[in-house]
Protein backbone atom coordinates (compact mmCIF):
# COMPACT_ATOMS: atom_id res chain seq x y z
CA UNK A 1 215.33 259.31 299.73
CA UNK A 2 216.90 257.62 302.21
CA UNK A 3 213.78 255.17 302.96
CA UNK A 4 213.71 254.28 299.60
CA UNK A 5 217.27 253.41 299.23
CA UNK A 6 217.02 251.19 302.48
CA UNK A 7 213.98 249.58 300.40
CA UNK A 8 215.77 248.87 297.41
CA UNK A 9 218.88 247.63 299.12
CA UNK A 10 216.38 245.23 300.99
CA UNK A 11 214.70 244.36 298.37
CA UNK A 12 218.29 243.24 296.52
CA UNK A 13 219.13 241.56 299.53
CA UNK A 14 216.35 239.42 299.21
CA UNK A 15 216.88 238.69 295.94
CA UNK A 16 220.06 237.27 296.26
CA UNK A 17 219.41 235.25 299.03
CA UNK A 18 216.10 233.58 297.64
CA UNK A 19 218.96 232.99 294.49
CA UNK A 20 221.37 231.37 296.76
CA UNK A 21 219.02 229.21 298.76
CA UNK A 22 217.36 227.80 294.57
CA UNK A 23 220.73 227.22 293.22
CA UNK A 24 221.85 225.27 296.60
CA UNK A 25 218.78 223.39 295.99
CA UNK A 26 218.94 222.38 292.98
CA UNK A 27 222.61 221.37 293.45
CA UNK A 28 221.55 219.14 296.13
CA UNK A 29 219.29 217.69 293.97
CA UNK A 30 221.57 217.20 291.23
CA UNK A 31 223.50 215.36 293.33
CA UNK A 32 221.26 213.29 295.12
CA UNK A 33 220.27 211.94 291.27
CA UNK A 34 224.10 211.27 290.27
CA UNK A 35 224.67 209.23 293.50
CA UNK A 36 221.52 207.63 292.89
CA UNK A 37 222.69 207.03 289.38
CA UNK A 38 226.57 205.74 290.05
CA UNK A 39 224.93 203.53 292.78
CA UNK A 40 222.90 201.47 290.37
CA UNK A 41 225.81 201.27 287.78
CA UNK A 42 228.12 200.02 290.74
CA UNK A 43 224.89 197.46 291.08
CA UNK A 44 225.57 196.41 287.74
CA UNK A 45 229.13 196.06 287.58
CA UNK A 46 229.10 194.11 290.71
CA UNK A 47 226.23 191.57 289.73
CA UNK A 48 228.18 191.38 286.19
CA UNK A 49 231.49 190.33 288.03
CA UNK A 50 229.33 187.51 289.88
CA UNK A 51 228.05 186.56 286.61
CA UNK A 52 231.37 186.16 284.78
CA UNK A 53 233.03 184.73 288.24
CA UNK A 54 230.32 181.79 287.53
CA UNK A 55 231.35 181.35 283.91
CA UNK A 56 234.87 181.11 284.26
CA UNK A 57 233.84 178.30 287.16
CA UNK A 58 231.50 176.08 284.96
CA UNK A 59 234.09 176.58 281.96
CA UNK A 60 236.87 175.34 284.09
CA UNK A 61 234.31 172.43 285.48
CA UNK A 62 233.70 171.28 281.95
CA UNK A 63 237.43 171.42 280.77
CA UNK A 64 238.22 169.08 283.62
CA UNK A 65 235.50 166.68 282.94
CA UNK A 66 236.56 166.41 279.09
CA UNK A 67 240.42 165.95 280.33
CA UNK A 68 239.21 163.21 282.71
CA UNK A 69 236.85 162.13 279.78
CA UNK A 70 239.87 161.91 277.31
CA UNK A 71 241.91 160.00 279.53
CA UNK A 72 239.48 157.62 280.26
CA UNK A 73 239.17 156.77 276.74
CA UNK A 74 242.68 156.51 275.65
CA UNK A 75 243.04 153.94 278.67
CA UNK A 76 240.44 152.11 277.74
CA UNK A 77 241.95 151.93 273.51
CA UNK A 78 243.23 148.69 272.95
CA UNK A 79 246.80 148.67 272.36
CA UNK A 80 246.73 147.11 268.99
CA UNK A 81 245.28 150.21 267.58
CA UNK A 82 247.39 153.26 266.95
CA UNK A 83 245.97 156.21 265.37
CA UNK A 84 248.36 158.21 263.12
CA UNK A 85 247.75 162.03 262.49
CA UNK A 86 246.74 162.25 258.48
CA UNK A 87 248.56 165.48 256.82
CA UNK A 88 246.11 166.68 254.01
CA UNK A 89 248.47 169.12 251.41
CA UNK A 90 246.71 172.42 251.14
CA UNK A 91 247.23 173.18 247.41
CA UNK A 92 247.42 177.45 247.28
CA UNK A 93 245.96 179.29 244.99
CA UNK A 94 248.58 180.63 242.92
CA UNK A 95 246.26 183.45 240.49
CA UNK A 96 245.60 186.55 241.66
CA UNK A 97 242.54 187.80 242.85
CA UNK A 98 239.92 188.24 240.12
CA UNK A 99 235.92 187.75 239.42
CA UNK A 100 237.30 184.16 237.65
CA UNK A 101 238.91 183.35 240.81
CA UNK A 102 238.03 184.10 243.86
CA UNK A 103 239.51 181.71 246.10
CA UNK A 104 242.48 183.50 247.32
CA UNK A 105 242.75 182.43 251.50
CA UNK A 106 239.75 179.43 250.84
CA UNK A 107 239.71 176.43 249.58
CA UNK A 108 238.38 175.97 245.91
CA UNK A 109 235.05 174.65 246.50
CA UNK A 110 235.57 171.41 244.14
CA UNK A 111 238.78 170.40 246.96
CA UNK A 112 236.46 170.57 249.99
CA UNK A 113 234.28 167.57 251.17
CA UNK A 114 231.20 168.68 252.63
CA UNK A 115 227.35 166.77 253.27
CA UNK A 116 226.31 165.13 250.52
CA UNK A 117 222.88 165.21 248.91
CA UNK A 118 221.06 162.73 250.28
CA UNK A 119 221.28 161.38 254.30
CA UNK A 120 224.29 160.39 255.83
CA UNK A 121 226.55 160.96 252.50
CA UNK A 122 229.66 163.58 251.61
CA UNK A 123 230.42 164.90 248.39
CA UNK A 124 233.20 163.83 246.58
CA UNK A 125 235.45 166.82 245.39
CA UNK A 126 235.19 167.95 242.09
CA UNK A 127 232.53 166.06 241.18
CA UNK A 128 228.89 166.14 241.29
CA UNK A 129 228.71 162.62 243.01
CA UNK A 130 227.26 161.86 246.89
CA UNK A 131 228.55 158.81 248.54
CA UNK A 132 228.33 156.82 251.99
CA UNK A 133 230.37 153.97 253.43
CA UNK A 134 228.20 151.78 255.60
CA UNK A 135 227.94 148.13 256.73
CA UNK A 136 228.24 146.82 259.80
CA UNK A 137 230.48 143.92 262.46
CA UNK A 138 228.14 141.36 263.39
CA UNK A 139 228.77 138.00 265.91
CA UNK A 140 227.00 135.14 265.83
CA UNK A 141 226.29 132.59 267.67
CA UNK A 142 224.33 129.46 266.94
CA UNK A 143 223.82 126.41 269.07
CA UNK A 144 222.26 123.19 267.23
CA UNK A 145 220.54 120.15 268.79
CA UNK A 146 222.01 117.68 267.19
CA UNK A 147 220.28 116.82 264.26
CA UNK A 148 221.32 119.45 261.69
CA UNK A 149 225.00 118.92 259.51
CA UNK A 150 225.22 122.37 258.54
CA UNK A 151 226.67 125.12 261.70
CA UNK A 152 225.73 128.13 259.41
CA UNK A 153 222.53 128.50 258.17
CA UNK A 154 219.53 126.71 259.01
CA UNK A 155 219.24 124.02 256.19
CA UNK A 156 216.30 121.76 257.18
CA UNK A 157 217.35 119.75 253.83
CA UNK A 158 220.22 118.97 255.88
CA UNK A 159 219.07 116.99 258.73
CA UNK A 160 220.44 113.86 258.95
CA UNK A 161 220.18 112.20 262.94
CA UNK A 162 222.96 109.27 261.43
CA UNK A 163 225.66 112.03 261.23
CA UNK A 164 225.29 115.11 262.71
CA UNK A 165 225.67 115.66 266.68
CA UNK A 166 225.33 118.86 269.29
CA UNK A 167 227.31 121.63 268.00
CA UNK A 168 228.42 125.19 268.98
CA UNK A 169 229.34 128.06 266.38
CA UNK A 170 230.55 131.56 266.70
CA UNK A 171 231.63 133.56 264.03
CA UNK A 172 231.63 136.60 262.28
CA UNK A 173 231.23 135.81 258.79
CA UNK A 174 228.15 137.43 258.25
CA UNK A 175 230.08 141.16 258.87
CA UNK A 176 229.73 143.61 255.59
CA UNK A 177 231.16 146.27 254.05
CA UNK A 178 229.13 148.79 251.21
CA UNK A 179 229.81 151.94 248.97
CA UNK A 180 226.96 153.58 247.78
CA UNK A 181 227.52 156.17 244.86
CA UNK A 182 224.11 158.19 243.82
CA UNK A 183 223.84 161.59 241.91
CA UNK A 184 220.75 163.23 240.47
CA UNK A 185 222.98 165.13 237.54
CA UNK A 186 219.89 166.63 235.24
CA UNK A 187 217.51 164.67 237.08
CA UNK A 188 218.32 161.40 235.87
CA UNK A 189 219.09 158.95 238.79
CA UNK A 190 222.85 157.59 238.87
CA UNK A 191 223.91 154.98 241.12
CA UNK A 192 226.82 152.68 241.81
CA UNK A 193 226.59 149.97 244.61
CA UNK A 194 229.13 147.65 245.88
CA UNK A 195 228.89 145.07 248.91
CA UNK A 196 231.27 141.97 250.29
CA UNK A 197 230.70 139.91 253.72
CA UNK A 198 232.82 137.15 254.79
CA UNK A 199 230.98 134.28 253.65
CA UNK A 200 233.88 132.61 251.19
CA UNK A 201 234.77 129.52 250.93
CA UNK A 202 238.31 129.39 252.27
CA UNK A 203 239.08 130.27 255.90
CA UNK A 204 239.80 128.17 258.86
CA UNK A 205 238.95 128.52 262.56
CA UNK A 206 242.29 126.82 263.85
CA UNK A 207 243.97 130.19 265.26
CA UNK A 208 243.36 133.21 263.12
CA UNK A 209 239.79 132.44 262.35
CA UNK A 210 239.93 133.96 258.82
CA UNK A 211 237.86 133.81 256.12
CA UNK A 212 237.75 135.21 252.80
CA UNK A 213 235.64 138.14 251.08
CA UNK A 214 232.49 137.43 249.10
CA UNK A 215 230.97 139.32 246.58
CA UNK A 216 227.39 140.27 247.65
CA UNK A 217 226.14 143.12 244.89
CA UNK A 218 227.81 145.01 242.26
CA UNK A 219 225.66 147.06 240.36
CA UNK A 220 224.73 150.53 238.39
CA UNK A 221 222.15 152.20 237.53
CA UNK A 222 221.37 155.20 235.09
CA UNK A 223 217.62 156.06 235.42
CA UNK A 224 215.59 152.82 235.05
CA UNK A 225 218.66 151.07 233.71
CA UNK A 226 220.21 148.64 236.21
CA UNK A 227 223.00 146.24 235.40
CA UNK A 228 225.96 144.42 237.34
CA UNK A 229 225.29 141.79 240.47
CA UNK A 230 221.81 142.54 242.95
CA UNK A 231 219.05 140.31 243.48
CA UNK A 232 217.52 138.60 241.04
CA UNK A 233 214.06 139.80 239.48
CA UNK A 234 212.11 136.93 240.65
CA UNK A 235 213.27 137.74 244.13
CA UNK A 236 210.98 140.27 246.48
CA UNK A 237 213.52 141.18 249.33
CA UNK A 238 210.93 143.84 250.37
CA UNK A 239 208.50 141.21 251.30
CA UNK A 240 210.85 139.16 253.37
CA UNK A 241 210.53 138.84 257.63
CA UNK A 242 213.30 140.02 259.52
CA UNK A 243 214.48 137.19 260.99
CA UNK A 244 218.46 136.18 262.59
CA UNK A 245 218.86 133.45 260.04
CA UNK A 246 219.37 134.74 257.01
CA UNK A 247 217.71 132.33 254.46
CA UNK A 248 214.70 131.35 256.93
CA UNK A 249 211.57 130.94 256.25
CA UNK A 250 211.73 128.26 253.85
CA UNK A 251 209.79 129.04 250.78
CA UNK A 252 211.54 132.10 249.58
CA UNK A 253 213.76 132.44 246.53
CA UNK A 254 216.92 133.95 248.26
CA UNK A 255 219.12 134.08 244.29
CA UNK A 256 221.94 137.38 243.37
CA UNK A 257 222.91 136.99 240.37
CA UNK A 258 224.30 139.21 237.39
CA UNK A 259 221.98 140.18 234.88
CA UNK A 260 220.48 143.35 233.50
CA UNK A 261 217.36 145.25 233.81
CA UNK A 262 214.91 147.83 232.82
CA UNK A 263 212.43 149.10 235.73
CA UNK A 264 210.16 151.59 235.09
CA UNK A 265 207.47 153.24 237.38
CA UNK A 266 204.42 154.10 234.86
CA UNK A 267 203.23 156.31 237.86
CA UNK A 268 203.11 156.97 241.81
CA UNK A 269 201.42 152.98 241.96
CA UNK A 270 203.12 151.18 238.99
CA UNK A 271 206.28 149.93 238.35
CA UNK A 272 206.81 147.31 235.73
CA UNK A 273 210.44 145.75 234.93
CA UNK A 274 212.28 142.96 232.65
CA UNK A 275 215.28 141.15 233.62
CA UNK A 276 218.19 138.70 231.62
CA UNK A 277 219.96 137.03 234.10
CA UNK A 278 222.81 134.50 234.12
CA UNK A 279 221.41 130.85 233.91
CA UNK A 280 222.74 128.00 235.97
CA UNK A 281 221.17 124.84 235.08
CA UNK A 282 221.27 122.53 238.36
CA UNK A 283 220.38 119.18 237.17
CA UNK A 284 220.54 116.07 239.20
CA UNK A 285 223.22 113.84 238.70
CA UNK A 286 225.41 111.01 240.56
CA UNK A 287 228.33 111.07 242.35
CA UNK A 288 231.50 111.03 240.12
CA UNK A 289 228.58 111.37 237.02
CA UNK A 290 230.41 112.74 233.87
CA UNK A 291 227.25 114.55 233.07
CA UNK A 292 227.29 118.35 233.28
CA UNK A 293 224.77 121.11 232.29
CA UNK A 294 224.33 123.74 229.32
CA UNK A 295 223.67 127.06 230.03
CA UNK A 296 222.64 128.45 226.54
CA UNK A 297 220.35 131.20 227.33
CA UNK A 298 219.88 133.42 230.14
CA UNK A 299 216.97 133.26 232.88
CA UNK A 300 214.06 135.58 231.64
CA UNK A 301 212.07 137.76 234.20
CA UNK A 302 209.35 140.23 234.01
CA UNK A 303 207.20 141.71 237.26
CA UNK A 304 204.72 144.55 237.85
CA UNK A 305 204.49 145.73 241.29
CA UNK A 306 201.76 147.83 242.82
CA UNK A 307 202.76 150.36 245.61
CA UNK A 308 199.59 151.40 247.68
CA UNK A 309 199.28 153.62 251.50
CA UNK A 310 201.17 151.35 253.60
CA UNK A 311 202.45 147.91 251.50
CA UNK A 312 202.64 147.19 248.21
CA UNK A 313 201.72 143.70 246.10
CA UNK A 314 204.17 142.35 243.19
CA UNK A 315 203.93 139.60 240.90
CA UNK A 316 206.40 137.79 238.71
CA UNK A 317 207.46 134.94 236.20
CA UNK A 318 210.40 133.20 235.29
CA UNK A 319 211.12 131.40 232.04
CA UNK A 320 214.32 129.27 231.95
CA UNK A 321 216.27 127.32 229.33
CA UNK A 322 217.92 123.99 231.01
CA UNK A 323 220.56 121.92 229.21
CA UNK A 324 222.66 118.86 229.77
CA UNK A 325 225.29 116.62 228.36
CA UNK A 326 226.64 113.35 229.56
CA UNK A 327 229.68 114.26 226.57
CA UNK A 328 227.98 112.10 223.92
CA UNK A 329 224.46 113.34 223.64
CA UNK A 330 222.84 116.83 224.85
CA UNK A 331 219.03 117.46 226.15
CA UNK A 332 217.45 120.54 226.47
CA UNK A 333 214.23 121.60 228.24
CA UNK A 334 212.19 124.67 229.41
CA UNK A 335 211.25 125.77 233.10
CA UNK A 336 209.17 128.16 234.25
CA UNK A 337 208.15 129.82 237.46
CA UNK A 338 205.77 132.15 239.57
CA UNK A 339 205.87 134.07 242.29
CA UNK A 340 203.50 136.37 244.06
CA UNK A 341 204.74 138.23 247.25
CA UNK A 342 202.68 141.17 249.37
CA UNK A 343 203.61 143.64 252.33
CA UNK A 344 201.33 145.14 254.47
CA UNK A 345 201.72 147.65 257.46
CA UNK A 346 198.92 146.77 260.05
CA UNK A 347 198.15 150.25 261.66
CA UNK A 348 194.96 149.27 263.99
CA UNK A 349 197.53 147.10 265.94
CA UNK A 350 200.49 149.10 265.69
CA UNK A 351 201.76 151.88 263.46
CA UNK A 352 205.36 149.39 262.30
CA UNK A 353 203.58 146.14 262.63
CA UNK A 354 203.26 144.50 259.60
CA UNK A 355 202.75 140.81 257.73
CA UNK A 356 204.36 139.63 254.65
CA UNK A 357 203.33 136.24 252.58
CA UNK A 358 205.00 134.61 249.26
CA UNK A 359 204.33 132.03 247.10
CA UNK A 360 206.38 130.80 244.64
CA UNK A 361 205.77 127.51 242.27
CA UNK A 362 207.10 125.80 238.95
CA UNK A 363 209.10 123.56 237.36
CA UNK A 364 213.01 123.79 237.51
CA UNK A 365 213.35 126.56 239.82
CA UNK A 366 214.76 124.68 242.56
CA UNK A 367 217.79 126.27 242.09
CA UNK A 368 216.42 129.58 243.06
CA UNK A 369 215.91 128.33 246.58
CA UNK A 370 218.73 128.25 248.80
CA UNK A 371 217.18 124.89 250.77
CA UNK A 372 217.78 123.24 248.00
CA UNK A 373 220.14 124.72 245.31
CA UNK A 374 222.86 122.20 244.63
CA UNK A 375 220.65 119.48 244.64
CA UNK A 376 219.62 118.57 241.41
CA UNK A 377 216.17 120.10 241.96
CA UNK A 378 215.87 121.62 238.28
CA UNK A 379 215.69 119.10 236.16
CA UNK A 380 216.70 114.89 235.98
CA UNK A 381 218.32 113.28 232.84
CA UNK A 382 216.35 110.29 231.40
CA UNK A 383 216.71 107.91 228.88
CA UNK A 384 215.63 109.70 226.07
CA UNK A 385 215.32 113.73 227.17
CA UNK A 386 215.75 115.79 230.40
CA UNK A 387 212.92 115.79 232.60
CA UNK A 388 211.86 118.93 234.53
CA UNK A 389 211.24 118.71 238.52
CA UNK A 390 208.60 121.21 240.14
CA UNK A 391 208.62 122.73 243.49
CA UNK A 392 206.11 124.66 245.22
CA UNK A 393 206.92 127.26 248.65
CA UNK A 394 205.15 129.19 250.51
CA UNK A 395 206.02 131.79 253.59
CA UNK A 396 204.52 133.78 256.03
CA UNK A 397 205.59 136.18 258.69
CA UNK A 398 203.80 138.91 261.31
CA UNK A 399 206.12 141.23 263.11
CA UNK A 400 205.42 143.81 266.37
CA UNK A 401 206.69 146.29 267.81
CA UNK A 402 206.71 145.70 271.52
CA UNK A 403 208.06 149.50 272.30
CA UNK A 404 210.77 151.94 270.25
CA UNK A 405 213.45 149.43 271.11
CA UNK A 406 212.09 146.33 271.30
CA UNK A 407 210.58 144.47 268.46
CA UNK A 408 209.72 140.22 267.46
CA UNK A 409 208.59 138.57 263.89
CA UNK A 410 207.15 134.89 263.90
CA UNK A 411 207.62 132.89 260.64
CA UNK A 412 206.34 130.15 259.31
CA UNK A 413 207.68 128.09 255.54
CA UNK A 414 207.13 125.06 253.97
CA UNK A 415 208.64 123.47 250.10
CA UNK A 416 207.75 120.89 248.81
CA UNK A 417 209.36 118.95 245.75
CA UNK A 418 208.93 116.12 243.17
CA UNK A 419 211.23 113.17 243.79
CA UNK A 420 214.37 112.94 241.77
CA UNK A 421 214.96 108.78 240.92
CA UNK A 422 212.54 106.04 241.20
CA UNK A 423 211.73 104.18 244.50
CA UNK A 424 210.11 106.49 246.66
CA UNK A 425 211.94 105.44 249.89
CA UNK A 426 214.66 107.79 251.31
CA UNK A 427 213.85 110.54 248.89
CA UNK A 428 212.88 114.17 249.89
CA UNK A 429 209.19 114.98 250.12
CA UNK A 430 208.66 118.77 251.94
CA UNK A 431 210.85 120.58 254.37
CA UNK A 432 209.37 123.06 256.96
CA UNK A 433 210.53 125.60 259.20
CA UNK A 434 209.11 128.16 262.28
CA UNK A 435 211.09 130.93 263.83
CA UNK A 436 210.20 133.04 266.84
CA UNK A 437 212.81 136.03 267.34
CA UNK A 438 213.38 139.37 269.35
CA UNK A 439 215.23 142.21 268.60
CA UNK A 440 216.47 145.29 270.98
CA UNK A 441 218.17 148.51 270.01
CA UNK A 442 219.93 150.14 273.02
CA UNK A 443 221.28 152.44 270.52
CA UNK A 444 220.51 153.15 266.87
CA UNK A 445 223.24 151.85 265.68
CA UNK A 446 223.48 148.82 267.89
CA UNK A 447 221.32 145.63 267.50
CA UNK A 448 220.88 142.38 269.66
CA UNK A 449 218.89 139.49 268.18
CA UNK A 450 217.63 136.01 269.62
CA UNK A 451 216.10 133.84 267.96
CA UNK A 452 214.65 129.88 268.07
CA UNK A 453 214.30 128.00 264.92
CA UNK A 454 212.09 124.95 264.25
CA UNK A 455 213.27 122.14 261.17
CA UNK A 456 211.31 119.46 259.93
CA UNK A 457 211.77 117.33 256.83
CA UNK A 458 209.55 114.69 255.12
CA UNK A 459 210.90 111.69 252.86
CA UNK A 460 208.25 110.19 250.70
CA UNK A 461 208.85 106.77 252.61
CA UNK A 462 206.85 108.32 255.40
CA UNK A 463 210.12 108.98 257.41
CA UNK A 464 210.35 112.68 259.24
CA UNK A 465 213.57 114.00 261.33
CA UNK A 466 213.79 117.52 262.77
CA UNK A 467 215.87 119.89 264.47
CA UNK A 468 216.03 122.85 266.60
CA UNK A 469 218.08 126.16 267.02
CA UNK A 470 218.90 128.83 268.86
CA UNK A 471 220.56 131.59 267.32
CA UNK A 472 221.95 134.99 268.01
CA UNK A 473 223.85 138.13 267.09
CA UNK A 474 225.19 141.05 267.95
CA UNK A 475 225.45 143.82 265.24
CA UNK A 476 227.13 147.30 265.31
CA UNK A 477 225.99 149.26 261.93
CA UNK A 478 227.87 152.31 260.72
């Protein structure tokens, strides 16, 4: 018995110490896999500290540089400007809280101005109406060799070596100023237009250099409806060159006038329109001559355009009523006039370069053409009825893209007119004009232009005088 119980009791002993020696185990185990564990989280903790220590320096970098930033431009503000906080009222809500209105701690959504529907627009509140203020400052400067009277624009009918001498011009008439309302209300295009430069007639250049505002366009449209001030019908703007000089080449109809019009597009490649526009009869006459004309119609217009991949091709007449008085007796005759005008991107050269060509004839138009509107090309009194005076013009013009920023267009024009009073000797024949230019944008907003101009004009006598230009500008659009 007492073997046995000394078995037993060994036996238990065992027991308990093979327990001891498992559970001290596995407690060492256990923690050897929590240290292991808190070690990697203190990993963590440590290398997120670092992380946010970096923040906190870059964010504190960056504030700096906008301070210095800030400073920098408020030093550099010109003194003359001051910029005054603008207070917009909030107007609360006043109803409570309902499914009509839910606006309580918002704005209503007809009082907030947000992007408009079409680029660079806003809304205006409470209306379904998008619109954009644009325009843009623009400098010139124009330096003349001496044989041109006019310091503006390039009017080769101008040139006249008797009176006119070297000249230098800067100025900043040519700056404008748009608003441009459009809205698509049940799909029916709406659109109100509006644009002034500085090209009036009063202004000095003594000491304040002003000038007055001139009435560029004033139009609307509903659908194909268009009525108000824009160019005129017989006019192509979309087949002019870009060029500095705004009425170059010669041989272009550069006319805005008010009128009215219906242009429809019959499909993707069609668009056909009709235009009455306001008449103004310029018929010759001689200084301190008590003759004046009749305007007793308006100018007629019609066109058909074709719009194909990359250009497009347009075609148009113009029929015209002239009239004239001298107070005792009144003459009346009819002019008409063509025109036929193409654009065409050139792709196999580059993808923007393109060429553009007009020609443009009939008899009393001459109006329409800013070379020589003022003239008396229309139309000349006679003995016994009013005489109608044609003119024929033709332009051309290539244009390439050197890079993205860089860009020139060569131009070439010519009119030619019938002579207004009998001998032939000191009477205008043809003017001509060439233009070589090149345009940079540093910055899409920001344009620099040069540009060299070429004059010539032709007297039937056989005489000739020309002139040269240089002109350039400096344009900041917004």
């Amino acid at each position: 018995m007492e073997t046995k119980s000394t078995v037993r009791a060994t036996i238990l002993v065992l027991r308990c110490s093979l327990l001891i020696v498992g559970a001290a185990t596995v407690s060492a185990s256990a923690e050897l896999d929590l240290g292991g564990r808190l070690s990697a989280l203190e990993a963590k903790i440590s290398a997120t500290q670092a992380e946010l220590e970096s923040l906190q320096t870059e964010f504190h970098e960056l504030r700096a540089a906008l301070v210095l930033e800030t400073s920098k431009a408020q030093s550099n503000a010109s003194p003359e400007i001051k910029v005054r906080e603008v207070v917009v009222p909030v107007v609360a809500v006043q109803s409570p809280a309902s499914e009509e209105n839910p606006f309580i701690g918002r704005f209503p959504d007809d009082t907030v101005v947000t992007a408009g529907d079409w680029p660079h627009s806003i809304t205006i509140p409470g209306t379904e109406l998008s619109m954009r203020i644009g325009g843009f400052a623009q400098v010139d400067l124009i330096a003349d060799g001496g044989d041109l009277a006019t310091p503006d624009l390039f009017l080769v009918r101008a040139i006249d070596t008797q009176t006119a001498r070297d000249e230098f011009l800067a100025t900043s008439r040519a700056t404008r100023i748009n608003i441009d309302v459009r809205s698509e209300a049940d799909g029916v295009p709406f659109r109100v237009f509006a644009e002034a430069d500085f090209r009036g007639a009063t202004g000095n250049e003594l000491v304040s250099n002003s000038t007055s505002l001139r009435l560029r366009h004033a139009f609307g449209q509903f659908g194909d409806f268009y009525a108000g001030q824009w160019w005129s019908a017989f006019t192509n703007v979309q087949a002019f060159p870009e060029t500095v000089d705004v009425i170059s080449p010669l041989g272009k109809p550069v006319t805005r006038q008010a009128g009215v019009r219906y242009a429809p597009w019959l499909n993707e490649n069609w668009r056909v329109g009709v235009s009455l526009e306001n008449p103004e009869a310029d018929v010759f006459r001689l200084p301190d001559d008590p003759q004046d004309s009749l305007d007793s119609g308006p100018d007629l217009v019609v066109f058909a355009r074709f719009q194909h991949d990359g250009g497009h091709l347009r075609a148009a007449l113009l029929g015209r009523k002239l009239g004239w008085t001298d107070g005792e007796r009144e003459e009346e005759a009819f002019g008409y006039g063509f025109g036929f005008t193409l654009r065409q991107q050139l792709p196999w050269i580059e993808s923007r370069d393109n060429i553009v060509f007009g020609l443009y004839g009939g008899e009393g138009i001459g109006r329409y053409f800013v070379n020589l509107a003022g003239g008396g090309f229309d139309a000349l009194p006679s003995a016994d009825d009013l005489e109608t005076l044609w003119v024929l013009g033709s332009y051309g013009g290539f244009q390439h893209w050197w890079s993205e920023q860089w860009r020139s267009t060569f131009t070439l024009g010519t009119l030619a007119v019938e002579s207004q009073l009998g001998p032939a000797d000191s009477q205008l024949e043809r003017v001509s004009s060439a233009s070589a230019n090149l345009f940079w944008n540093p910055h899409p907003r920001v344009t620099f232009g040069g540009e060299l101009l070429f004059g010539l004009r032709e007297d039937r006598d056989g005489e000739e005088e020309s002139a040269l230009r240089a002109h350039f500008l400096s344009r900041f659009n917004f």
